[in-house]
Structure formats: C-alpha cells, structure tokens
Protein backbone atom coordinates (compact mmCIF):
# COMPACT_ATOMS: atom_id res chain seq x y z
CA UNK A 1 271.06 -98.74 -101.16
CA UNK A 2 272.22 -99.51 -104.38
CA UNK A 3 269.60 -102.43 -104.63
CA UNK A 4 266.54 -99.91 -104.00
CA UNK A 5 268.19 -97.79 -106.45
CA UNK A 6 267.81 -100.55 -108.77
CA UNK A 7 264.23 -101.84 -107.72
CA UNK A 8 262.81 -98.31 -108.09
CA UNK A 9 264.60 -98.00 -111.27
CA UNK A 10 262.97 -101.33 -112.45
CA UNK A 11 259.55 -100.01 -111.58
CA UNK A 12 259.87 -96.60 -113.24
CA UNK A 13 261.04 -99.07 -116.30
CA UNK A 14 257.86 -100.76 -115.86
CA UNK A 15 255.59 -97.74 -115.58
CA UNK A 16 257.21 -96.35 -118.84
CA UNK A 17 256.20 -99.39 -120.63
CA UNK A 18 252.95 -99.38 -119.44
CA UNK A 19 252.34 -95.75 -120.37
CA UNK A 20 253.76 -96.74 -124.41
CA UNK A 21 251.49 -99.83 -124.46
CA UNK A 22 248.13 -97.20 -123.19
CA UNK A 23 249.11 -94.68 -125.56
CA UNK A 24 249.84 -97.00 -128.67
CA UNK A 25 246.86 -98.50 -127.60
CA UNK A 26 245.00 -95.13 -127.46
CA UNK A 27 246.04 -94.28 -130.88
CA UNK A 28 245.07 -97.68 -132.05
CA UNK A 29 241.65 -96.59 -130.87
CA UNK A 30 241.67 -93.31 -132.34
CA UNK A 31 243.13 -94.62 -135.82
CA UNK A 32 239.79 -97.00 -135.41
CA UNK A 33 237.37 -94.24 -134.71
CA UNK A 34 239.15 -92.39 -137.47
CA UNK A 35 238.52 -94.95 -139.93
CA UNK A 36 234.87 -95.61 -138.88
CA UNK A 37 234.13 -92.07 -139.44
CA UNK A 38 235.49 -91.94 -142.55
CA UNK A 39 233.46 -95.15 -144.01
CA UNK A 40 230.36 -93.64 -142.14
CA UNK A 41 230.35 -90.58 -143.55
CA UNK A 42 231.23 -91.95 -147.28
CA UNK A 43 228.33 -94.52 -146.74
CA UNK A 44 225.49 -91.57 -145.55
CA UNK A 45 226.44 -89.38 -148.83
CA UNK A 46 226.47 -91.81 -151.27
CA UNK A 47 222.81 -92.93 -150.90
CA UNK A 48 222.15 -89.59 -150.31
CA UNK A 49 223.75 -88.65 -153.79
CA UNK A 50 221.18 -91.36 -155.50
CA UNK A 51 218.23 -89.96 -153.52
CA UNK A 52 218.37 -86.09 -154.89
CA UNK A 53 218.59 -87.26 -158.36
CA UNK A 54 215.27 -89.16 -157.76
CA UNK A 55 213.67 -86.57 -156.15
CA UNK A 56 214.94 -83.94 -159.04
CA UNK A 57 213.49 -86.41 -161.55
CA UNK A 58 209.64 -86.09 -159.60
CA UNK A 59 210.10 -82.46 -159.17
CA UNK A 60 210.62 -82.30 -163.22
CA UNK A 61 208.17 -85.23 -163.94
CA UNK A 62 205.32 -83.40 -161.78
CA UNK A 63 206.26 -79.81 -163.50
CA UNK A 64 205.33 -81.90 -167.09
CA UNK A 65 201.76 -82.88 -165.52
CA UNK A 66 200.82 -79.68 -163.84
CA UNK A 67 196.77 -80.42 -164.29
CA UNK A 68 197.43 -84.03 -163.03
CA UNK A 69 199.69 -83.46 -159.47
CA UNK A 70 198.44 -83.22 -155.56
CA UNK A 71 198.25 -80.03 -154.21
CA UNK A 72 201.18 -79.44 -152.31
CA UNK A 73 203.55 -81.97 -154.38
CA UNK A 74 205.71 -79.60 -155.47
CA UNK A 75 206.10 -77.54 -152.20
CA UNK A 76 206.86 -81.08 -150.35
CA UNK A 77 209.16 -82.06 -153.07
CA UNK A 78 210.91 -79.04 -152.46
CA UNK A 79 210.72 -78.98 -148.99
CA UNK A 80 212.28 -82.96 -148.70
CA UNK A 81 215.44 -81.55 -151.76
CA UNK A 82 216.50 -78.87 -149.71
CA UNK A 83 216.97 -81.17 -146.37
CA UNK A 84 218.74 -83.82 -147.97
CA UNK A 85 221.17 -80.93 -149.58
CA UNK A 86 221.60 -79.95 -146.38
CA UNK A 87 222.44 -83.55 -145.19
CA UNK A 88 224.96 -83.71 -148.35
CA UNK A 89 226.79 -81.22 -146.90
CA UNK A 90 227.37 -82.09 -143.31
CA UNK A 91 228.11 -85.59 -144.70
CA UNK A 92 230.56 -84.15 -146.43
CA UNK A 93 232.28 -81.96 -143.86
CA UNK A 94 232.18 -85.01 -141.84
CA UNK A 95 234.16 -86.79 -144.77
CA UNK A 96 237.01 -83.62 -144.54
CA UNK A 97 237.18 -83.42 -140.69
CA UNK A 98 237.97 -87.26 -140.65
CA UNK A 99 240.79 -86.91 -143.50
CA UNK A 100 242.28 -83.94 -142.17
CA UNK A 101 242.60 -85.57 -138.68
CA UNK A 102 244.09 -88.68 -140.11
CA UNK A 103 246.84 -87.18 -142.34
CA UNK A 104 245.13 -88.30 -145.30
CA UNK A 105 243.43 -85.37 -146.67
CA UNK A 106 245.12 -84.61 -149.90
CA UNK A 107 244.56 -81.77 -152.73
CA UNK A 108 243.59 -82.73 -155.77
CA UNK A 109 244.45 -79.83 -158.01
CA UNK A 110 242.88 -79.14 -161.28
CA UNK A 111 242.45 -75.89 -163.04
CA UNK A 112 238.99 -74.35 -161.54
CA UNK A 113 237.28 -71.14 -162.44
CA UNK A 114 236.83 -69.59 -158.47
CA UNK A 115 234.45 -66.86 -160.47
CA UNK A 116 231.92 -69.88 -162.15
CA UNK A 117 232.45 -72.00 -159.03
CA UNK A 118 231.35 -69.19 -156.15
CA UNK A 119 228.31 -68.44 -158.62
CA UNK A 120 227.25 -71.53 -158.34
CA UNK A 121 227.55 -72.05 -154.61
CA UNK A 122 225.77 -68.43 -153.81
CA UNK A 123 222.95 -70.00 -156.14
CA UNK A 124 222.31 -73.35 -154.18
CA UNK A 125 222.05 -71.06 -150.74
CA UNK A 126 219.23 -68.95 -152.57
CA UNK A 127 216.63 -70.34 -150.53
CA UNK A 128 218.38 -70.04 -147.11
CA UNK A 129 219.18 -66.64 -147.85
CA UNK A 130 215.56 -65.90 -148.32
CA UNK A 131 214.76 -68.17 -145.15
CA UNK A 132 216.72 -66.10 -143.29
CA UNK A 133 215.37 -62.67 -144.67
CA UNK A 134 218.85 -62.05 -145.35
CA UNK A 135 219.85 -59.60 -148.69
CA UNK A 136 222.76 -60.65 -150.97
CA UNK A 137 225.41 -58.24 -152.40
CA UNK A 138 228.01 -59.67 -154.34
CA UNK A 139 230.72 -58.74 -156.29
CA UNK A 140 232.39 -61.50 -158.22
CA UNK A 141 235.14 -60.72 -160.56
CA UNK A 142 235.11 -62.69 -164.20
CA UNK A 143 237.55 -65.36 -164.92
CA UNK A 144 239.16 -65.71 -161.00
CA UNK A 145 241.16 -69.41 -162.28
CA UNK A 146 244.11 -70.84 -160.45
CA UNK A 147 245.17 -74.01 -159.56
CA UNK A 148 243.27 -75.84 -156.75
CA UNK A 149 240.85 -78.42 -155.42
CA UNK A 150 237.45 -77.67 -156.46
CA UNK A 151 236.13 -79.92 -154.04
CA UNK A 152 238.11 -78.27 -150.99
CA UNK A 153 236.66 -75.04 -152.19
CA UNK A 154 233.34 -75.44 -152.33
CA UNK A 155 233.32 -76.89 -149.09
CA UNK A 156 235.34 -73.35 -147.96
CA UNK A 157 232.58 -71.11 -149.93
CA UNK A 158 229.61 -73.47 -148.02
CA UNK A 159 230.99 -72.89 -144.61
CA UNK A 160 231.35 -69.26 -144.73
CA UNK A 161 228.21 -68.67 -146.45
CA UNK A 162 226.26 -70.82 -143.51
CA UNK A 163 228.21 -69.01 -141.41
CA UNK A 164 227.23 -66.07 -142.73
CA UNK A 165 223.76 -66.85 -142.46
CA UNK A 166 223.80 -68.73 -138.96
CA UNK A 167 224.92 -65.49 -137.57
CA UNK A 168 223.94 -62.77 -139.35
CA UNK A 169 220.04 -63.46 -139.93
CA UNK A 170 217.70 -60.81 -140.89
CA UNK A 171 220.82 -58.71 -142.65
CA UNK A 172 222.73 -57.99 -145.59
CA UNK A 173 225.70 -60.07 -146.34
CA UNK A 174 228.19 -59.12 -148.48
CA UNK A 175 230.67 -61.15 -150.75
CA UNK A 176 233.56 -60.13 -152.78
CA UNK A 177 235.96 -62.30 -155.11
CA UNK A 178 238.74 -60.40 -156.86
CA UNK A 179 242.53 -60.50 -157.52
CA UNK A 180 245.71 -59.41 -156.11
CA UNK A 181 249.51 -59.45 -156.29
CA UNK A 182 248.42 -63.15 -157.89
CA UNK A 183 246.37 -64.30 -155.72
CA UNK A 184 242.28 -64.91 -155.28
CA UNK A 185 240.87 -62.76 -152.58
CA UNK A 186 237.48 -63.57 -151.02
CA UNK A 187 235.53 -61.67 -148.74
CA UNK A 188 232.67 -62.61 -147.33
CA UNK A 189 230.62 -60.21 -144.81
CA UNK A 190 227.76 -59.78 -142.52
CA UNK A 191 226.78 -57.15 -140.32
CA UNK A 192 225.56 -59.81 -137.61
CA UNK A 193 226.55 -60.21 -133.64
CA UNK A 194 229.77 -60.04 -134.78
CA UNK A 195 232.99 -61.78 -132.49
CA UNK A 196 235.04 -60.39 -129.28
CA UNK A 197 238.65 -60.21 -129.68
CA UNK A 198 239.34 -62.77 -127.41
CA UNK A 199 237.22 -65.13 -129.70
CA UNK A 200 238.42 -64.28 -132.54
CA UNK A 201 241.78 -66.44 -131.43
CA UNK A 202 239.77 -69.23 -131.12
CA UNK A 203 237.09 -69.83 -133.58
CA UNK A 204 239.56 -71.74 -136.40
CA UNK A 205 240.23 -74.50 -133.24
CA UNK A 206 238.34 -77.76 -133.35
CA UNK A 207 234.54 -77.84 -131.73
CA UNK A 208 234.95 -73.97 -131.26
CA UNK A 209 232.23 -71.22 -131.86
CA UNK A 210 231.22 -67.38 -130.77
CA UNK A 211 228.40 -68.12 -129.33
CA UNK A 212 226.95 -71.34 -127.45
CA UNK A 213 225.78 -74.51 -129.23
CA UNK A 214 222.14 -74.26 -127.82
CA UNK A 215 221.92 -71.00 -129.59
CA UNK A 216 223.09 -72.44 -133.14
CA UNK A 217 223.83 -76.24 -133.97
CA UNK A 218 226.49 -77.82 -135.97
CA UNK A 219 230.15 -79.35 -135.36
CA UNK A 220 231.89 -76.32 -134.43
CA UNK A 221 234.66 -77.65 -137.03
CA UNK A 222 233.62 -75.29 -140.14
CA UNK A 223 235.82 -72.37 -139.41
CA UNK A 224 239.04 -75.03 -138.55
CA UNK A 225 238.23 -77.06 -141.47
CA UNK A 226 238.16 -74.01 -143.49
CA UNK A 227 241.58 -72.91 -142.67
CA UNK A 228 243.31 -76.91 -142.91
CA UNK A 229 241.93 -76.38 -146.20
CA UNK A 230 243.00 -72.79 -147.13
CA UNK A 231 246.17 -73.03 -145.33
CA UNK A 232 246.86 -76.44 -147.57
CA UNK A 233 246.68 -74.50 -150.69
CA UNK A 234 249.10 -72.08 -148.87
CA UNK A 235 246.75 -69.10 -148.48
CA UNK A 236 245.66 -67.32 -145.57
CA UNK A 237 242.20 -66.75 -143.77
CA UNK A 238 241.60 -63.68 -141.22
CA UNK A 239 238.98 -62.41 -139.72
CA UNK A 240 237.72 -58.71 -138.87
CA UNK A 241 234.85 -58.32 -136.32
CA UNK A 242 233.40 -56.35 -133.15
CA UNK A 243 230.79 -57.51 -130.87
CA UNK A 244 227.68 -55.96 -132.39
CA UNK A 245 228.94 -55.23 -135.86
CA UNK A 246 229.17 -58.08 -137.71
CA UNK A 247 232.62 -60.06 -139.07
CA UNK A 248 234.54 -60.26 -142.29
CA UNK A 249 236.04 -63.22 -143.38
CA UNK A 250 238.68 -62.77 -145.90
CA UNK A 251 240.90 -65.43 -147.64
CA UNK A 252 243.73 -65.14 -149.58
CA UNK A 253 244.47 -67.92 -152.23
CA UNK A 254 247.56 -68.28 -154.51
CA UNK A 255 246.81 -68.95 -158.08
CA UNK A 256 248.90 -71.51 -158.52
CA UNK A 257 250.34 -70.37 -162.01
CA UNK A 258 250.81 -66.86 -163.84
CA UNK A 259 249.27 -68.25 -167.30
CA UNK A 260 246.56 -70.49 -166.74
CA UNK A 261 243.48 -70.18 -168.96
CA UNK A 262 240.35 -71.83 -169.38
C-alpha cells in the first residue's frame, strides 16, 4: 500500500511540474506578445507622427497658392489629416493598453494646466463633433493645474470624448472641468442610449462595451484604460446612466499640490 501511496504521490509530483513548466511557459508567451505589441504600436505612430507634419505643410503650402491648386486638394488633404489623427490615436491607446498590462506603465508627472490642455483636446474633435451632428456645451474653469501626466490625460479626455460621440450621435454633449475639496473634477455628458445597471459594472473591464461590437468598432479597452490611468493618479471615475437617457462620466483628480502655479 505504502508503495502506491508513493507512486501516486510521484505522479501528482510530476503533474505539478508539468503544470509550472506550461504556465511559465505561458507567461513567457504572453511577456512575448506583450513586448511585440508594444514595439508595434511605437513603430505605427512614429511614421505616422512624420506623415501629419507633411501633410500640414501641403495643406499650408496649397492655402499660399490658392489660384494655382486642384479642385478638391484641400478637401482631400483634409480628408487624408483627419484619418491619420485618428490612426495616432488608436496607436497610441494601443501603446497604453500594452504598458499597463505589462507593469510598465509609469506616470510621468509634470505641472499641466487641465483648463489649456481639455481646450485643446475639445478643439482637435471639432470636426467629429460636427460629423456626428452633435452640439458642444462646455464649461471649463480657468487655471485647473495640478500635478500629473499630460500624456495619460489626454489620452483620458480622447476616450471619453469618442465615447461621447460613438454613443451619443445626433445630441448635445456636455462637458464640465472645475474644482473641489482640491481636486479636478471632469464631467463629461451625453444624452445618448445611455447604459443598464447591470452594465454599468462592467464597462471599465478589458474588451467590454454597452452595446455590441458590430454596432460600434474599437478595442473595447477605452473605458478600462481610462480608469488604470485615473486610478494611477489616485482619482476616481464613476459613471451615471439609464437606458435611454444618456451617461455621465465624471472623474475626480487630486491636484497633486496646494500651491502650484504656472
């Protein structure tokens, strides 16, 4: 008896180390995967980086020549800016979801003006706002500086903007920056489908969403991604929605410092 005890024994040994050697192999894989992402997504939006400034420089060059242009030039110049802006940014959030999954996302803090910086972010969705038939209010509050990663942020603002947009096309959206007990405080609104309850729990997870892809595209990582980063510069995102009436997204971001100035 004892001897089966100890041949069963030896084989559970044996199965043990074959599970460790699968799952160190399995997160050799991922590690791999990981890293290929990451040098994927640097390598798309570098080029990319190159290729707006040359197509900025003929949009400029062929406003100097009016008389001289093609019909249409300016409306395909346009046309091309706006897509590869667009591929900038999914590049990008490509770039975060990789680092965050890794570990080696890291804040790199630096004295930002939220107020200048949101400004600038509503501006470059100007055109998908209007593409969308969708009317801006906004509220932003002067001089909204803390300490944080500008980067991180703008990639926040972007997501729930396109969010905004994705889901709420054909209505107002609303945004709101102000500040409280020392901290930044963002809104941002639409009166759209709106999100169940039930959903609502789930929407900051990886590859989640409201609705189904083959209604809207994209990762499904913009809402987690969003908090990883939020939550890293130890604020706080909620939501506030019902099926039908739209959903607020409101963020809470510690200033970092009480006297900071710009």
């Amino acid at each position: 008896m004892d001897a089966e005890v100890e041949t069963e024994l030896q084989h559970l040994r044996q199965q043990l180390a074959d599970a460790r050697a699968e799952i160190a192999e399995l997160a050799t894989a991922v590690e791999v995967r990981n890293e290929f992402i990451a040098i994927a997504a640097h390598e798309l939006r570098n080029p990319m980086s190159a290729i707006v400034l040359s197509v900025q420089t003929l949009r400029m060059a062929s406003a100097r020549s009016a008389t001289e242009r093609p019909p249409k030039l300016d409306e395909k110049l346009e046309a091309l800016e706006k897509r590869v802006h667009h591929f900038v940014r999914r590049a990008s959030l490509l770039l975060d979801i990789t680092r965050v999954n890794s570990g080696k996302y890291e804040l790199e803090t630096e004295p930002v003006n939220l107020s200048e910086l949101t400004r600038d972010v509503v501006a470059s969705f100007a055109d998908e706002f209007a593409r969308a038939n969708c009317a801006l209010n906004v509220s932003i509050a002067d001089r909204v500086i803390g300490l944080w990663d500008r980067t991180g942020l703008e990639q926040v603002l972007m997501n729930l903007l396109s969010n905004a947009v994705k889901y709420g096309a054909g209505k107002p959206i609303a945004l709101a920056l102000g500040v409280r007990d020392h901290a930044a405080i963002l809104d941002v609104a639409d009166a759209g489908v709106g999100i169940s309850e039930d959903d609502q729990q789930r929407i900051f997870e990886k590859f989640e969403r409201a609705v189904r892809r083959r209604q809207h595209g994209g990762f499904g990582m913009g809402l987690w991604i969003t908090r990883q980063i939020v939550e890293r510069h130890g604020g706080t995102i909620h939501v506030h929605s019902q099926p039908g009436a739209g959903s607020r997204f409101t963020l809470s971001l510690p200033l970092g410092t009480k006297e900071l100035d710009l």
